[in-house]
N, C-alpha and C. Protein backbone atom coordinates (compact mmCIF):
# COMPACT_ATOMS: atom_id res chain seq x y z
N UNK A 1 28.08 -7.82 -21.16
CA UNK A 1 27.13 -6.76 -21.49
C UNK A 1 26.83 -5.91 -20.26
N UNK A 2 26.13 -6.72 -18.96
CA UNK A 2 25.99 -5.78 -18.24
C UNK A 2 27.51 -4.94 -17.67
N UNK A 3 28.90 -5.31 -17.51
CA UNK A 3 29.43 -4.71 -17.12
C UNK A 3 30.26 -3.67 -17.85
N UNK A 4 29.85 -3.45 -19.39
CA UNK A 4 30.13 -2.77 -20.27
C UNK A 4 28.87 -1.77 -20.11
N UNK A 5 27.98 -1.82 -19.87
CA UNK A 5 26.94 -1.19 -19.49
C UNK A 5 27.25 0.14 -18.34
N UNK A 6 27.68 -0.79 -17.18
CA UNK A 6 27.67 -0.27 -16.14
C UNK A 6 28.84 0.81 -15.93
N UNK A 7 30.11 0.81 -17.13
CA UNK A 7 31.17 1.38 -17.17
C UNK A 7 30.87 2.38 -17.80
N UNK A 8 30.15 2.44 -18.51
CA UNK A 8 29.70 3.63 -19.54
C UNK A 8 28.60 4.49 -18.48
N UNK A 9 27.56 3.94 -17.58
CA UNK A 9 27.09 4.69 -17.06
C UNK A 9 28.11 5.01 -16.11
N UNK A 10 28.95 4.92 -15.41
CA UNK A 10 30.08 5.62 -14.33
C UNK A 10 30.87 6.55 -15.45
N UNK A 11 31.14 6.14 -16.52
CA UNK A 11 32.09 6.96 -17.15
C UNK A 11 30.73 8.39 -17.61
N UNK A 12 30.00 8.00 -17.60
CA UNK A 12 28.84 9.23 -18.32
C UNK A 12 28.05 10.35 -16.71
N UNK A 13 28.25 9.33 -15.60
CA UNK A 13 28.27 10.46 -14.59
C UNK A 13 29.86 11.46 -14.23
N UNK A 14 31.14 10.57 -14.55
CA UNK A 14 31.95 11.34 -14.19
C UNK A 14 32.16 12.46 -15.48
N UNK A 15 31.68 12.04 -16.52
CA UNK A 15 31.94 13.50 -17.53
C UNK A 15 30.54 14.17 -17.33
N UNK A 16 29.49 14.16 -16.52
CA UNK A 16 28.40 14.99 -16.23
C UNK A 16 28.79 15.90 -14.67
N UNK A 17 29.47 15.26 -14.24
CA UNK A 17 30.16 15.87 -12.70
C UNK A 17 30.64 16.83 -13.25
N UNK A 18 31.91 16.72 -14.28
CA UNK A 18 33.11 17.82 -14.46
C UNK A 18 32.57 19.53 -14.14
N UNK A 19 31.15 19.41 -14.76
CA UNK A 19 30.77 20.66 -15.53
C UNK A 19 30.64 21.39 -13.93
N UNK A 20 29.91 21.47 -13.59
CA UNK A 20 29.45 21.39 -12.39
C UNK A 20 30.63 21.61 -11.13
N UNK A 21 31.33 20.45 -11.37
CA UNK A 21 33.05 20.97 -10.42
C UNK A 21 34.03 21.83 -10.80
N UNK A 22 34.08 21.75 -12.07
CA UNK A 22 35.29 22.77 -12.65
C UNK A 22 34.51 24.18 -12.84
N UNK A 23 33.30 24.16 -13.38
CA UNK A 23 32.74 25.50 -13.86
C UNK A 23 31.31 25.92 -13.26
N UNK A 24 30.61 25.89 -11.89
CA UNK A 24 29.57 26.14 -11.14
C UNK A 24 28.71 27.18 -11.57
N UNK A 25 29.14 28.35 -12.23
CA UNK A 25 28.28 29.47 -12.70
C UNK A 25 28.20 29.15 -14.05
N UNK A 26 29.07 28.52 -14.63
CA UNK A 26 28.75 28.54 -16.15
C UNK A 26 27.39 27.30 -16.28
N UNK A 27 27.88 25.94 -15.00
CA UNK A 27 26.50 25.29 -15.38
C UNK A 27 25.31 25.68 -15.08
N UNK A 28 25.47 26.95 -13.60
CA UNK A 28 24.16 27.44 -13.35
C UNK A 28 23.51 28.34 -14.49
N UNK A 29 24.16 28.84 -15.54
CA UNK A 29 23.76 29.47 -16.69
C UNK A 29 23.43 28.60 -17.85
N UNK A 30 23.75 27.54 -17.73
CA UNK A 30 23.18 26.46 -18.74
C UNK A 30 21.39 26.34 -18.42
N UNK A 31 21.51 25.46 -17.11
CA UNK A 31 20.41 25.13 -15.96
C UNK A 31 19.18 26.15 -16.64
N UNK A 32 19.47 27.67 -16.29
CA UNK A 32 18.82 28.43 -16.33
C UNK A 32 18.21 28.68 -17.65
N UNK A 33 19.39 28.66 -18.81
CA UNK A 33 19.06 28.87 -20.39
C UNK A 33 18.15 27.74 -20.84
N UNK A 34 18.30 26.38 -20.20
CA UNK A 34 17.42 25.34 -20.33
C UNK A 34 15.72 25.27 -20.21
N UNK A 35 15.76 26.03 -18.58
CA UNK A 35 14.72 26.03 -18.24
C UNK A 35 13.78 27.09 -19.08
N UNK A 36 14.40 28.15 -20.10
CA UNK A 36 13.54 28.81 -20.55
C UNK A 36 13.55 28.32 -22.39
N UNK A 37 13.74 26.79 -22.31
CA UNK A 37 13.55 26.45 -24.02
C UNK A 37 12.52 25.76 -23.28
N UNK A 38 11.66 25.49 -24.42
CA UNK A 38 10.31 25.16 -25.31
C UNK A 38 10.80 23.35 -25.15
N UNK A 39 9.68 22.68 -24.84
CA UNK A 39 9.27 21.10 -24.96
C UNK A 39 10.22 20.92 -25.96
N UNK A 40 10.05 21.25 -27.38
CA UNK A 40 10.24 20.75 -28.52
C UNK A 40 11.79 20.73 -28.94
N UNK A 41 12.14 21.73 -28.49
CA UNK A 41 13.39 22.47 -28.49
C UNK A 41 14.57 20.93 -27.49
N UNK A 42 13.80 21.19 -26.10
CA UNK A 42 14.50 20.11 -25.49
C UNK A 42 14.81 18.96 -25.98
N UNK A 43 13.65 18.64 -26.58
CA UNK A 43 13.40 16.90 -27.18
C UNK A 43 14.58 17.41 -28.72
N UNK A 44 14.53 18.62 -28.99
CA UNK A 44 15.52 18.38 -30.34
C UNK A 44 16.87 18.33 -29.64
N UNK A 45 17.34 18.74 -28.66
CA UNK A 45 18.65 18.36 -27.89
C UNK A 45 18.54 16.94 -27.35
N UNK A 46 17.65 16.72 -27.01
CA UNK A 46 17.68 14.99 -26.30
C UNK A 46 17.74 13.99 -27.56
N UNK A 47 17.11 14.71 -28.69
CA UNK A 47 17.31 13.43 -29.78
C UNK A 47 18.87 13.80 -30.64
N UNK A 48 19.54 14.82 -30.54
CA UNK A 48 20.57 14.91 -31.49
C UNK A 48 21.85 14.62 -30.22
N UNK A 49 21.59 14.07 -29.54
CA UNK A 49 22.57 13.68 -28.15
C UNK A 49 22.40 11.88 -28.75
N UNK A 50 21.18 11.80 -28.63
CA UNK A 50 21.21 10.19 -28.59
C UNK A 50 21.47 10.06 -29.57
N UNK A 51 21.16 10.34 -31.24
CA UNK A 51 21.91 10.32 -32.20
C UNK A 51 23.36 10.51 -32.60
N UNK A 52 24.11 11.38 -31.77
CA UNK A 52 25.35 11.32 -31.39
C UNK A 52 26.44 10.26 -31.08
N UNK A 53 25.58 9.87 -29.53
CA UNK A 53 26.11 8.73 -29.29
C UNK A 53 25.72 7.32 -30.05
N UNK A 54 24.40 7.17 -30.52
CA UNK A 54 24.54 6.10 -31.31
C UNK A 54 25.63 5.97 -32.42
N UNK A 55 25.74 7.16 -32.93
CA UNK A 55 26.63 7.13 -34.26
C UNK A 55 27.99 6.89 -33.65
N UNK A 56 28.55 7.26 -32.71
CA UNK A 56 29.37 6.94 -32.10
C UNK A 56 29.67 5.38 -31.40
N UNK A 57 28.52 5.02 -31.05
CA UNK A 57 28.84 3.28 -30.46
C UNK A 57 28.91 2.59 -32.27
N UNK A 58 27.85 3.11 -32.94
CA UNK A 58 28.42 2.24 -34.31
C UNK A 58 29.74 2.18 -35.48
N UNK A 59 30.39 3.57 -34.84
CA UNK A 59 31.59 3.50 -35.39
C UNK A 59 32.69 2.59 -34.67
N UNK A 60 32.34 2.70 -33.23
CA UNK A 60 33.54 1.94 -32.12
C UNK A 60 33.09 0.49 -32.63
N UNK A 61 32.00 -0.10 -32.67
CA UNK A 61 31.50 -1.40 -33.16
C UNK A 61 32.35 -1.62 -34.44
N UNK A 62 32.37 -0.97 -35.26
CA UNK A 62 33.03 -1.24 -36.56
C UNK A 62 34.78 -1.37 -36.37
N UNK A 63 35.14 -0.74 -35.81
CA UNK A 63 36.32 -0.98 -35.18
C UNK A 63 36.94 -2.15 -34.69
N UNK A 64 36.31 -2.28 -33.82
CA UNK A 64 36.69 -3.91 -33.54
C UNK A 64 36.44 -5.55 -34.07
């Protein structure tokens, strides 16, 4: 568990790096578009992310 853990957080900083190394102005235009949404707005991106990936670990679960 923990080292299935710990692979997913290295694998979830190196696909959070990419943006940032390959494309610097496009993430500074994210950054920026971010900072001008609304509390609510955020939390509806933070919950349809984690819903994402849950739906996603329960399909890989079913898989194996």
């Amino acid at each position: 568990m923990g080292n299935a853990l710990l692979t997913a957080i290295a694998l979830m900083l190196i696909l959070e790096g990419c943006v940032p190394l390959l494309a610097p102005a496009l993430w500074r235009e994210v950054v920026r578009h971010l900072i001008t949404l609304r509390n609510g707005q955020l939390r509806y991106i933070g919950l349809s992310a984690m819903l994402a990936g849950s739906t996603l670990l329960i399909l890989l679960s079913f898989r194996n």
